[in-house]
Protein backbone atom coordinates (compact mmCIF):
# COMPACT_ATOMS: atom_id res chain seq x y z
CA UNK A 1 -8.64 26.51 -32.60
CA UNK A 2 -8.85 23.39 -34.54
CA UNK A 3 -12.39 21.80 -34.59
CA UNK A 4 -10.52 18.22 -35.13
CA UNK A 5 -8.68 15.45 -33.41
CA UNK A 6 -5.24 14.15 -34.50
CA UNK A 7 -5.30 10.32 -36.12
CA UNK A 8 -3.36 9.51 -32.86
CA UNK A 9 -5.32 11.49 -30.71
CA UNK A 10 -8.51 9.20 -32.20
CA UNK A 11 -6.42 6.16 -31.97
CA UNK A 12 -5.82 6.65 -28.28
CA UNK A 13 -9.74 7.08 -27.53
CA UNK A 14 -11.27 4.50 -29.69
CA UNK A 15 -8.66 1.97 -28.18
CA UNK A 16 -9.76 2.59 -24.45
CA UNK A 17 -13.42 2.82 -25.27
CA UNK A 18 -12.98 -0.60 -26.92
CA UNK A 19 -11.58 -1.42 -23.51
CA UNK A 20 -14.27 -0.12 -21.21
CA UNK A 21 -17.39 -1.81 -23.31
CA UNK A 22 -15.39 -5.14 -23.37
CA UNK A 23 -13.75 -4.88 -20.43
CA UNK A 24 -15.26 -2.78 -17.78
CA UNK A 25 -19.01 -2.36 -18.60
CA UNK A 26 -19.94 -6.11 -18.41
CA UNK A 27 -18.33 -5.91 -14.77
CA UNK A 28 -20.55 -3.24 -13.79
CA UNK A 29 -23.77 -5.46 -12.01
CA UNK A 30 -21.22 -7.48 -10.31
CA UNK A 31 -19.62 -4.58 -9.13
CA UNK A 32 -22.94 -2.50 -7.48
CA UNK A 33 -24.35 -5.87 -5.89
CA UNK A 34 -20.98 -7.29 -4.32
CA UNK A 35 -19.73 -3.32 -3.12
CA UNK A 36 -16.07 -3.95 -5.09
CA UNK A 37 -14.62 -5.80 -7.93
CA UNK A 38 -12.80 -9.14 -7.04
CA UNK A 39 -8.73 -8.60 -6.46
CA UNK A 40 -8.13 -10.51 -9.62
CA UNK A 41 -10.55 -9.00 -11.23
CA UNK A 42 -9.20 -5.11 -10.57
CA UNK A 43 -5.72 -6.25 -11.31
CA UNK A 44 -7.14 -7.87 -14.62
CA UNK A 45 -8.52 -4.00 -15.87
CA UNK A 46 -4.77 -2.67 -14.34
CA UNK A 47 -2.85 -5.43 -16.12
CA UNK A 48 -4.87 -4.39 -19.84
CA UNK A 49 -4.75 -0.77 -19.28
CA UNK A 50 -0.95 -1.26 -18.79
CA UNK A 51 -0.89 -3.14 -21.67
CA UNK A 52 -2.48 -0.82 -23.99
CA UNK A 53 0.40 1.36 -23.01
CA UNK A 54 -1.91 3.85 -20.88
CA UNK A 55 -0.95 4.00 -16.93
CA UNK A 56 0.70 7.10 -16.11
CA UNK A 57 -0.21 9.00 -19.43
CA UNK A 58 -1.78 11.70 -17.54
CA UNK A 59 1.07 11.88 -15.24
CA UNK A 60 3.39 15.41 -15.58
CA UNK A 61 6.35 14.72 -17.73
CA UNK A 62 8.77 16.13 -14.48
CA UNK A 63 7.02 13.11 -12.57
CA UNK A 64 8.62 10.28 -15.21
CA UNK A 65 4.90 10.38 -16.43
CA UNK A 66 3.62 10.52 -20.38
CA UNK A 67 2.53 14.45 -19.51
CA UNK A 68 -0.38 13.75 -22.11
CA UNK A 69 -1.69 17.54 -23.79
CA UNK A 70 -5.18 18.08 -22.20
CA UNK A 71 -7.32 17.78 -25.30
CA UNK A 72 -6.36 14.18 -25.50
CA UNK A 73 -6.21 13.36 -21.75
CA UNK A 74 -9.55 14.69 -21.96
CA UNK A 75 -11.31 12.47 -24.64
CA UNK A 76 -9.38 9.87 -22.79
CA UNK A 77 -11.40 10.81 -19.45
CA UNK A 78 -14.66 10.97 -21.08
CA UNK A 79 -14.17 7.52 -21.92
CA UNK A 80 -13.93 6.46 -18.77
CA UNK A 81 -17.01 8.28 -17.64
CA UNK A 82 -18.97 6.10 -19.43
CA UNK A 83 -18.11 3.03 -17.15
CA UNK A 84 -19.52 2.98 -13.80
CA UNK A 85 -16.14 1.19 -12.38
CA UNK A 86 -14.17 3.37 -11.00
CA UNK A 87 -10.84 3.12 -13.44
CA UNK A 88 -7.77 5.71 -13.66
CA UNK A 89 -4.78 5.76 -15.87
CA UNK A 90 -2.28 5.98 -12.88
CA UNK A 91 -2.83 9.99 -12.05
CA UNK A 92 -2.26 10.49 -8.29
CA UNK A 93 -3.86 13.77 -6.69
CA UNK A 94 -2.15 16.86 -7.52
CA UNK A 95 -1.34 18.13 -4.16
CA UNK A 96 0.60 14.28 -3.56
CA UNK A 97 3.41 16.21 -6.36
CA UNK A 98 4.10 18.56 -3.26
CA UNK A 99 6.05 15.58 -1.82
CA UNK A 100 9.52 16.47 -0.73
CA UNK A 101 12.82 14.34 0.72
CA UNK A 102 12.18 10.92 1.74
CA UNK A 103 8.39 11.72 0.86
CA UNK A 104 9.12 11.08 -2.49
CA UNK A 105 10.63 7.15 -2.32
CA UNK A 106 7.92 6.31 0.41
CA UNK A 107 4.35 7.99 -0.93
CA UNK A 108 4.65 9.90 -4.35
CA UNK A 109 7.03 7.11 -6.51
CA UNK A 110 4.48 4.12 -5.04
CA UNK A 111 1.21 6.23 -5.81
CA UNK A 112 2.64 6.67 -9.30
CA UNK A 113 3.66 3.29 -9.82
CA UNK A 114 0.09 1.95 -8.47
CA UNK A 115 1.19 0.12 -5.53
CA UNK A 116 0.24 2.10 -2.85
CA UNK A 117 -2.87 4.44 -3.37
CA UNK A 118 -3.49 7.59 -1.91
CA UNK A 119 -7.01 8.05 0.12
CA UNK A 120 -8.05 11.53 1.01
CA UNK A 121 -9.14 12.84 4.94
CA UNK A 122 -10.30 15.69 3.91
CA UNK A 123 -14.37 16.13 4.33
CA UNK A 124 -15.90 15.19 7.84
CA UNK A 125 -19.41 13.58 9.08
CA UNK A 126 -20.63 16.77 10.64
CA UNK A 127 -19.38 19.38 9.13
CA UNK A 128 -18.64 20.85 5.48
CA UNK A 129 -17.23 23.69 5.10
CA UNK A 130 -13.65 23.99 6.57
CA UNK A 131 -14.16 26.54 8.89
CA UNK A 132 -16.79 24.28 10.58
CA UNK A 133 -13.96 21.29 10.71
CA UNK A 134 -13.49 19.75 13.93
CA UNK A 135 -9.99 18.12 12.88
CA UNK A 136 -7.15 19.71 14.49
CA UNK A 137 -3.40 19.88 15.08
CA UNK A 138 -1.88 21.20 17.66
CA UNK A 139 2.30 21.53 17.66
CA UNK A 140 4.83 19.97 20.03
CA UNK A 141 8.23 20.84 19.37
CA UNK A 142 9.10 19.26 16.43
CA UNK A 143 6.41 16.93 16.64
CA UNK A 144 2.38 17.27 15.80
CA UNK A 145 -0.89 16.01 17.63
CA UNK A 146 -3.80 15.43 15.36
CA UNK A 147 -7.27 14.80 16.85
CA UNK A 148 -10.50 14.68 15.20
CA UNK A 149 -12.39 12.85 12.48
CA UNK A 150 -12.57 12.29 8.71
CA UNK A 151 -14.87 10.34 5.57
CA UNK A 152 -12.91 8.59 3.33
CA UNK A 153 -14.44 6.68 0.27
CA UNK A 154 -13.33 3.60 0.61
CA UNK A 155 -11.80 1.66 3.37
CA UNK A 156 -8.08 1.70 2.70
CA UNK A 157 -5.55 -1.36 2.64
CA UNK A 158 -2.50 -1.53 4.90
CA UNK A 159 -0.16 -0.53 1.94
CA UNK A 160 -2.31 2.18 1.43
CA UNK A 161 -1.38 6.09 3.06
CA UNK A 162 -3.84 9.32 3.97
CA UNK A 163 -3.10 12.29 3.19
CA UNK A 164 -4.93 14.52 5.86
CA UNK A 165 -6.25 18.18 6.26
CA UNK A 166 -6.21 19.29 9.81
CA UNK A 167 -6.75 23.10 10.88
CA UNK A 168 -4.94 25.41 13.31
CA UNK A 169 -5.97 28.20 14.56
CA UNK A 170 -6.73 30.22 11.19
CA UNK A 171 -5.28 28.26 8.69
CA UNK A 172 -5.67 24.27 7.20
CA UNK A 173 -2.13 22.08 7.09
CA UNK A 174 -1.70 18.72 5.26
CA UNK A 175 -0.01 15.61 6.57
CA UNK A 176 0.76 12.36 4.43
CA UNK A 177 0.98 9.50 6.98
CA UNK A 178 0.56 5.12 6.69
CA UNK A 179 -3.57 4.01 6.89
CA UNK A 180 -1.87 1.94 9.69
CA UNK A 181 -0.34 4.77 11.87
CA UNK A 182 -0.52 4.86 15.77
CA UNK A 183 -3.81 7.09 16.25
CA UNK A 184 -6.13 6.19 13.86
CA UNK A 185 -8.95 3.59 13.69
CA UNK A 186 -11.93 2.87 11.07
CA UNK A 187 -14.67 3.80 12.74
CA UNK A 188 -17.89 2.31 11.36
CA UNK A 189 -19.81 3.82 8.32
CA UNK A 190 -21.60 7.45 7.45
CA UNK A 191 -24.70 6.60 5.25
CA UNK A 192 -25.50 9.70 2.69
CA UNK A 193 -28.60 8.55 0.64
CA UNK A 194 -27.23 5.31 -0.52
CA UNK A 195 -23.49 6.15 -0.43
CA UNK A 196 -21.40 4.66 2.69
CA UNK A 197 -18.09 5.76 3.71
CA UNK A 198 -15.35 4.97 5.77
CA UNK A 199 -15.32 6.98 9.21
CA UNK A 200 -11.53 7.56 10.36
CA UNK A 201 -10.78 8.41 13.66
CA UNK A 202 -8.09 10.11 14.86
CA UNK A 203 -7.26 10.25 18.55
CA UNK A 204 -4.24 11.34 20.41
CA UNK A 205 -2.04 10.63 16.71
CA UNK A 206 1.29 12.37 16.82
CA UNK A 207 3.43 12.74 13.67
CA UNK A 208 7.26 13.78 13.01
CA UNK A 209 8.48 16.77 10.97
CA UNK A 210 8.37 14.26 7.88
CA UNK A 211 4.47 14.02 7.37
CA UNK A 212 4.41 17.69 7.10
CA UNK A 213 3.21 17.81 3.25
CA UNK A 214 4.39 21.31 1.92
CA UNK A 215 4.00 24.18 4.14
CA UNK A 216 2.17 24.55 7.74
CA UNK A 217 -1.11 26.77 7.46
CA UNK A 218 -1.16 26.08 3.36
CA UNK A 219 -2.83 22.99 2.89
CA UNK A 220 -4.88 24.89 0.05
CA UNK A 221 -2.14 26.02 -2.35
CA UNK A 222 -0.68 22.51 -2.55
CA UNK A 223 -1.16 21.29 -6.18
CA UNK A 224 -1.85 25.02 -7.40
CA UNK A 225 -0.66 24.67 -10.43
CA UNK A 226 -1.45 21.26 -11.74
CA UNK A 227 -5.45 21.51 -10.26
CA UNK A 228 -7.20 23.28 -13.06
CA UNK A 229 -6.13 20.84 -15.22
CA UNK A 230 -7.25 18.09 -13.25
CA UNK A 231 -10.71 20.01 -12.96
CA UNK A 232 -11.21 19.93 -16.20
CA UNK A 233 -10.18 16.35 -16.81
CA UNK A 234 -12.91 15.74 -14.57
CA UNK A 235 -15.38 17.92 -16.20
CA UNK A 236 -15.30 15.67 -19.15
CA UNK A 237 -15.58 12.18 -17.02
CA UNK A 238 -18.75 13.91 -15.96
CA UNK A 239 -19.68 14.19 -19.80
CA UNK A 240 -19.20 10.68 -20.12
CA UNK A 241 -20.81 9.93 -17.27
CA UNK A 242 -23.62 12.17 -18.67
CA UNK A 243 -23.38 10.60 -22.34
CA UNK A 244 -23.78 7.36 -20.96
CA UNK A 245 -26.36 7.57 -18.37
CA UNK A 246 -28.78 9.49 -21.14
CA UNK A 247 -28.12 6.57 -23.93
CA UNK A 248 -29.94 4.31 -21.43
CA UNK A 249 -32.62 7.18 -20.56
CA UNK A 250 -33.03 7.30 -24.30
CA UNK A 251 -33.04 3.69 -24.80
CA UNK A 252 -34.96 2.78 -21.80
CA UNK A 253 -38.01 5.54 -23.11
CA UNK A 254 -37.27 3.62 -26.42
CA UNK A 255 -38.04 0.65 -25.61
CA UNK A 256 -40.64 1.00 -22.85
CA UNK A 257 -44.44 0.99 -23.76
CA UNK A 258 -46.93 2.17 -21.47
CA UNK A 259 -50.86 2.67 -21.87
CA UNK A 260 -49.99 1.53 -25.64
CA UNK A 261 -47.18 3.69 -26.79
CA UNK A 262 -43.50 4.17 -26.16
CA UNK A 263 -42.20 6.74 -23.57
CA UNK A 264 -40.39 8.35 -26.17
CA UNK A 265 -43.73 9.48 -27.69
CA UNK A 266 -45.08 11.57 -25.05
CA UNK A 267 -43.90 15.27 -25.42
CA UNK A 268 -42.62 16.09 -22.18
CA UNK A 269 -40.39 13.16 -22.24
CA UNK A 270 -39.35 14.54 -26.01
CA UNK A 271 -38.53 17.99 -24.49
CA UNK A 272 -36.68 16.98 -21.74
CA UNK A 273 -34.41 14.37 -23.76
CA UNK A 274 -33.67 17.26 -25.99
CA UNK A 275 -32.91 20.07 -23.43
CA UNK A 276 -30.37 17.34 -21.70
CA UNK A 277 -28.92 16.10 -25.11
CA UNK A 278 -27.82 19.79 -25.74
CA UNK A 279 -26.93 21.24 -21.98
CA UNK A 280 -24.66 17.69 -22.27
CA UNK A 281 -22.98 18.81 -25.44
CA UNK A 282 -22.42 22.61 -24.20
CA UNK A 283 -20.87 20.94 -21.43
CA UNK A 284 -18.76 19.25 -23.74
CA UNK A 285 -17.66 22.36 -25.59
CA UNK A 286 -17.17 24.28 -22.71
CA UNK A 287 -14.62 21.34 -21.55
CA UNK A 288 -12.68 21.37 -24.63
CA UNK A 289 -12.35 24.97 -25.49
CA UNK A 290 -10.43 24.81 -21.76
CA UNK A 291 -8.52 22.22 -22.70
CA UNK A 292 -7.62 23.83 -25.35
CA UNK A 293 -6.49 26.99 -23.65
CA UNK A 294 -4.33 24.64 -21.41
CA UNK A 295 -2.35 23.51 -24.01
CA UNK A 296 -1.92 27.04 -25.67
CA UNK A 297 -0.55 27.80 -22.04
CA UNK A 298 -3.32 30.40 -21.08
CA UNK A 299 -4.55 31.19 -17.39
CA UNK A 300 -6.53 28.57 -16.64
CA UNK A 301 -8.28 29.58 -13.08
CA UNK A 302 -11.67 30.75 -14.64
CA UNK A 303 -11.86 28.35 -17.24
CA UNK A 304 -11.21 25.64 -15.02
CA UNK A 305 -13.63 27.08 -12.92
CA UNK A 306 -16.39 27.41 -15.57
CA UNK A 307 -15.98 23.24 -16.41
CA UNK A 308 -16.76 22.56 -12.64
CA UNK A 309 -19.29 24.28 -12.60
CA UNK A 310 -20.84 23.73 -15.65
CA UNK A 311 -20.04 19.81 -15.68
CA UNK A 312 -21.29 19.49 -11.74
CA UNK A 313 -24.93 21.10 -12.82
CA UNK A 314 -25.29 19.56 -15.77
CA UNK A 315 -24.68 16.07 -14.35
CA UNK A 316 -27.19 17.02 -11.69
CA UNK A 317 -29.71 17.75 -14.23
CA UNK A 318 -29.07 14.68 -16.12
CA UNK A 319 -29.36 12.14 -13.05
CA UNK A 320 -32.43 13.84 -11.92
CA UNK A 321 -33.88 13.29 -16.01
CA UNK A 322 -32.59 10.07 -15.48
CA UNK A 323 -33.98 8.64 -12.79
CA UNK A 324 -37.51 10.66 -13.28
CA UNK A 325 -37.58 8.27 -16.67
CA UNK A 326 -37.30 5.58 -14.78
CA UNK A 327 -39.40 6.16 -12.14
CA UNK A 328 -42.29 5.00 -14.09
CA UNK A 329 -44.08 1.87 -14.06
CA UNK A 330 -41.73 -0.07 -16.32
CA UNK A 331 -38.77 -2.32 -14.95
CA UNK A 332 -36.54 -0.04 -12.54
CA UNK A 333 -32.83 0.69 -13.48
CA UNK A 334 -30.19 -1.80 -14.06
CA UNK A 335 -28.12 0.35 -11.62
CA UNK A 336 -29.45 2.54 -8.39
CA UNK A 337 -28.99 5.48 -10.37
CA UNK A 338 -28.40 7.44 -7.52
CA UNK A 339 -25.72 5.56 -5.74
CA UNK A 340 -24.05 6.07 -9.35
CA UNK A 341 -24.13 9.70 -8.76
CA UNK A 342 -23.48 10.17 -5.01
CA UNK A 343 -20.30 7.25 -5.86
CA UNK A 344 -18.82 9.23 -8.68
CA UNK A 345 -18.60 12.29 -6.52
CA UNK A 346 -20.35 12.70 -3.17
CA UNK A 347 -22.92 15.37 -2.91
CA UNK A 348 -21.71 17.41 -0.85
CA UNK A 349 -18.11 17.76 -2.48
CA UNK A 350 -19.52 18.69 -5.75
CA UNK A 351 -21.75 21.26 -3.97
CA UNK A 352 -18.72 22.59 -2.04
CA UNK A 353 -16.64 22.92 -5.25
CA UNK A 354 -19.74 24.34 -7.33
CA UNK A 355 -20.01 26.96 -4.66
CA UNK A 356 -16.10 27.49 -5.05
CA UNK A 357 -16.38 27.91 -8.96
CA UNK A 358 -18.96 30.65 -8.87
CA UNK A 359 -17.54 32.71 -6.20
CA UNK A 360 -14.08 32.29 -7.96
CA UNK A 361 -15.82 33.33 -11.21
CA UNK A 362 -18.25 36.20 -9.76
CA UNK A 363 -14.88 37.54 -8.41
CA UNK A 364 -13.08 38.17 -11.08
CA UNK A 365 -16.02 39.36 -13.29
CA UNK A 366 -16.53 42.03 -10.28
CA UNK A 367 -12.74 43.12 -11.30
CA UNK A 368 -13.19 43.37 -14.71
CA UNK A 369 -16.78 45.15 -14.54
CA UNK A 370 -14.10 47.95 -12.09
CA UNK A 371 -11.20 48.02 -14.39
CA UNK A 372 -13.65 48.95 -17.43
């Protein structure tokens, strides 16, 4: 394993973190105290990322993508992390590559291009854990009837398209339909902590054949292949994420004098930065050592597995340092620190897939610890 990055590889990262310090970072107020970034603005960001030669990088090479090797599609992620706008490079969700037929011209080749985007109706108000799921579909001939209700993140544009998980009886299917189809409605907001979401309702909707998105009852297996890649692409956003929000921590303690000396003085405040400095950097490690193992073309189930969970905890821990810092009597944040959090990944999806990664994990340690 090589313990250095490739001149191009470096070229690639210092480039787009020029980009999100000039570019992104000074939009960042704006964008927690208006809710979004302006339309020209967001198109701006699009326009230089496109420029820089960047959308669709990350994108599989069978997908007319740049099928980037992880190591460098992860530096490139961490990078990003470290704005609080939320930016891609032109992925689309893995399971959207299960597309098939005319799926392909009207969802997949739009998502990829950028001009439609692809919201997920997935998690629910009440409930969340699938089995509890109230969402289901019931089949008519060749036809479906969904019922039921979903969070999405963000309220989606007329352009835009769902993909949504519905159960039957024992299993969870996936349908890929328009925002604007017959059957669904935007249904106020669901308030977690300081996070609101989109409620979608779906009454009475009935689908073709068509939005069936891979197999009925396998809603789960759909993107198999590409997701533990993608998991730990987003295990080192959360390190930038991480990296950025303790440079203010560390700056703000700095900075900050109270009862005549800096924060920074005061030994818990030492131990703490310290213990989060290096549970960040393991984090970091732990990322690229997968990423490494992806590109060697190694199972990738239990590393993938040991990023999301290691990543989701450790960004925990660092947003509860965080905000403990500057809970003090100094100025407050620049940023609600916790909206931050809760926007970058809503609580309970990241407790959901933490719970996922160590049962996956404690699984197959229980094999090995019988096939010794």
């Amino acid at each position: 394993m090589e313990f250095s990055f490739s001149p191009d590889t470096l070229m690639l990262r210092d480039m787009l973190r020029r980009f999100v310090e000039k570019e992104a970072q000074p939009l960042e107020m704006k964008y927690f105290s208006a809710g979004a970034l302006e339309p020209k603005e967001g198109a701006h960001l699009r326009k230089v990322i496109e420029q820089m030669g960047l959308w669709g990088i990350l994108v599989p090479e069978a997908f007319g993508g740049g099928g980037l090797d992880t190591i460098t599609a992860c530096l490139l992620e961490e990078e990003l992390g470290k704005t609080f706008i939320p930016l891609d490079l032109g992925e689309v969700p893995p399971l959207l590559y299960a597309c098939q037929g005319e799926q392909v011209e009207r969802f997949l080749e739009p998502a990829l291009a950028g001009s439609r985007k692809a919201f997920l109706a997935v998690r629910e108000p009440d409930a969340l854990r699938p089995e509890d799921w109230g969402t289901s579909v019931v089949q008519q001939g060749d036809a479906y009837m969904l019922n039921g209700s979903k969070l999405l993140s963000a309220k989606p544009g007329p352009e835009d398209f769902l993909i949504v998980f519905a159960k039957t009886e024992q299993e969870v299917t996936a349908f890929v339909l328009d925002a604007d189809h017959p059957g669904l409605s935007l249904g106020g907001k669901d308030k977690v902590g300081e996070n609101h979401r989109m409620i979608l309702q779906i009454k009475g909707c009935q689908i073709g054949r068509d939005s069936l998105l891979g197999e009925y009852g396998q809603a789960f297996k759909l993107g198999a292949e590409e997701a533990p890649r993608a998991w730990i692409r987003i295990g080192a956003r959360f390190v930038g994420l991480a990296d950025r929000l303790v440079a203010m921590a560390a700056d703000y303690a700095r900075e900050w004098v109270a009862l005549g000396s800096p924060l920074m003085e005061r030994p818990a405040i030492k131990r703490m930065l310290a213990e989060i400095h290096v549970q960040v950097n393991c984090a970091r490690w732990l990322v690229y050592h997968a990423a490494w193992l992806a590109d060697q073309g190694a199972p990738l189930h239990i590393p993938a597995a040991e990023v999301r969970l290691a990543t989701g905890e450790m960004l925990q821990k660092v947003t509860d340092f965080v905000i403990m810092v500057y809970g003090g009597p100094g100025p407050s944040a620049p940023f609600d620190l916790q909206h931050v959090f809760s926007s970058t990944i809503p609580m309970e999806a990241l407790v959901l897939g933490l719970d996922g990664a160590r049962n996956m994990i404690a699984a197959d340690m229980l094999v090995a610890s019988k096939e010794r």
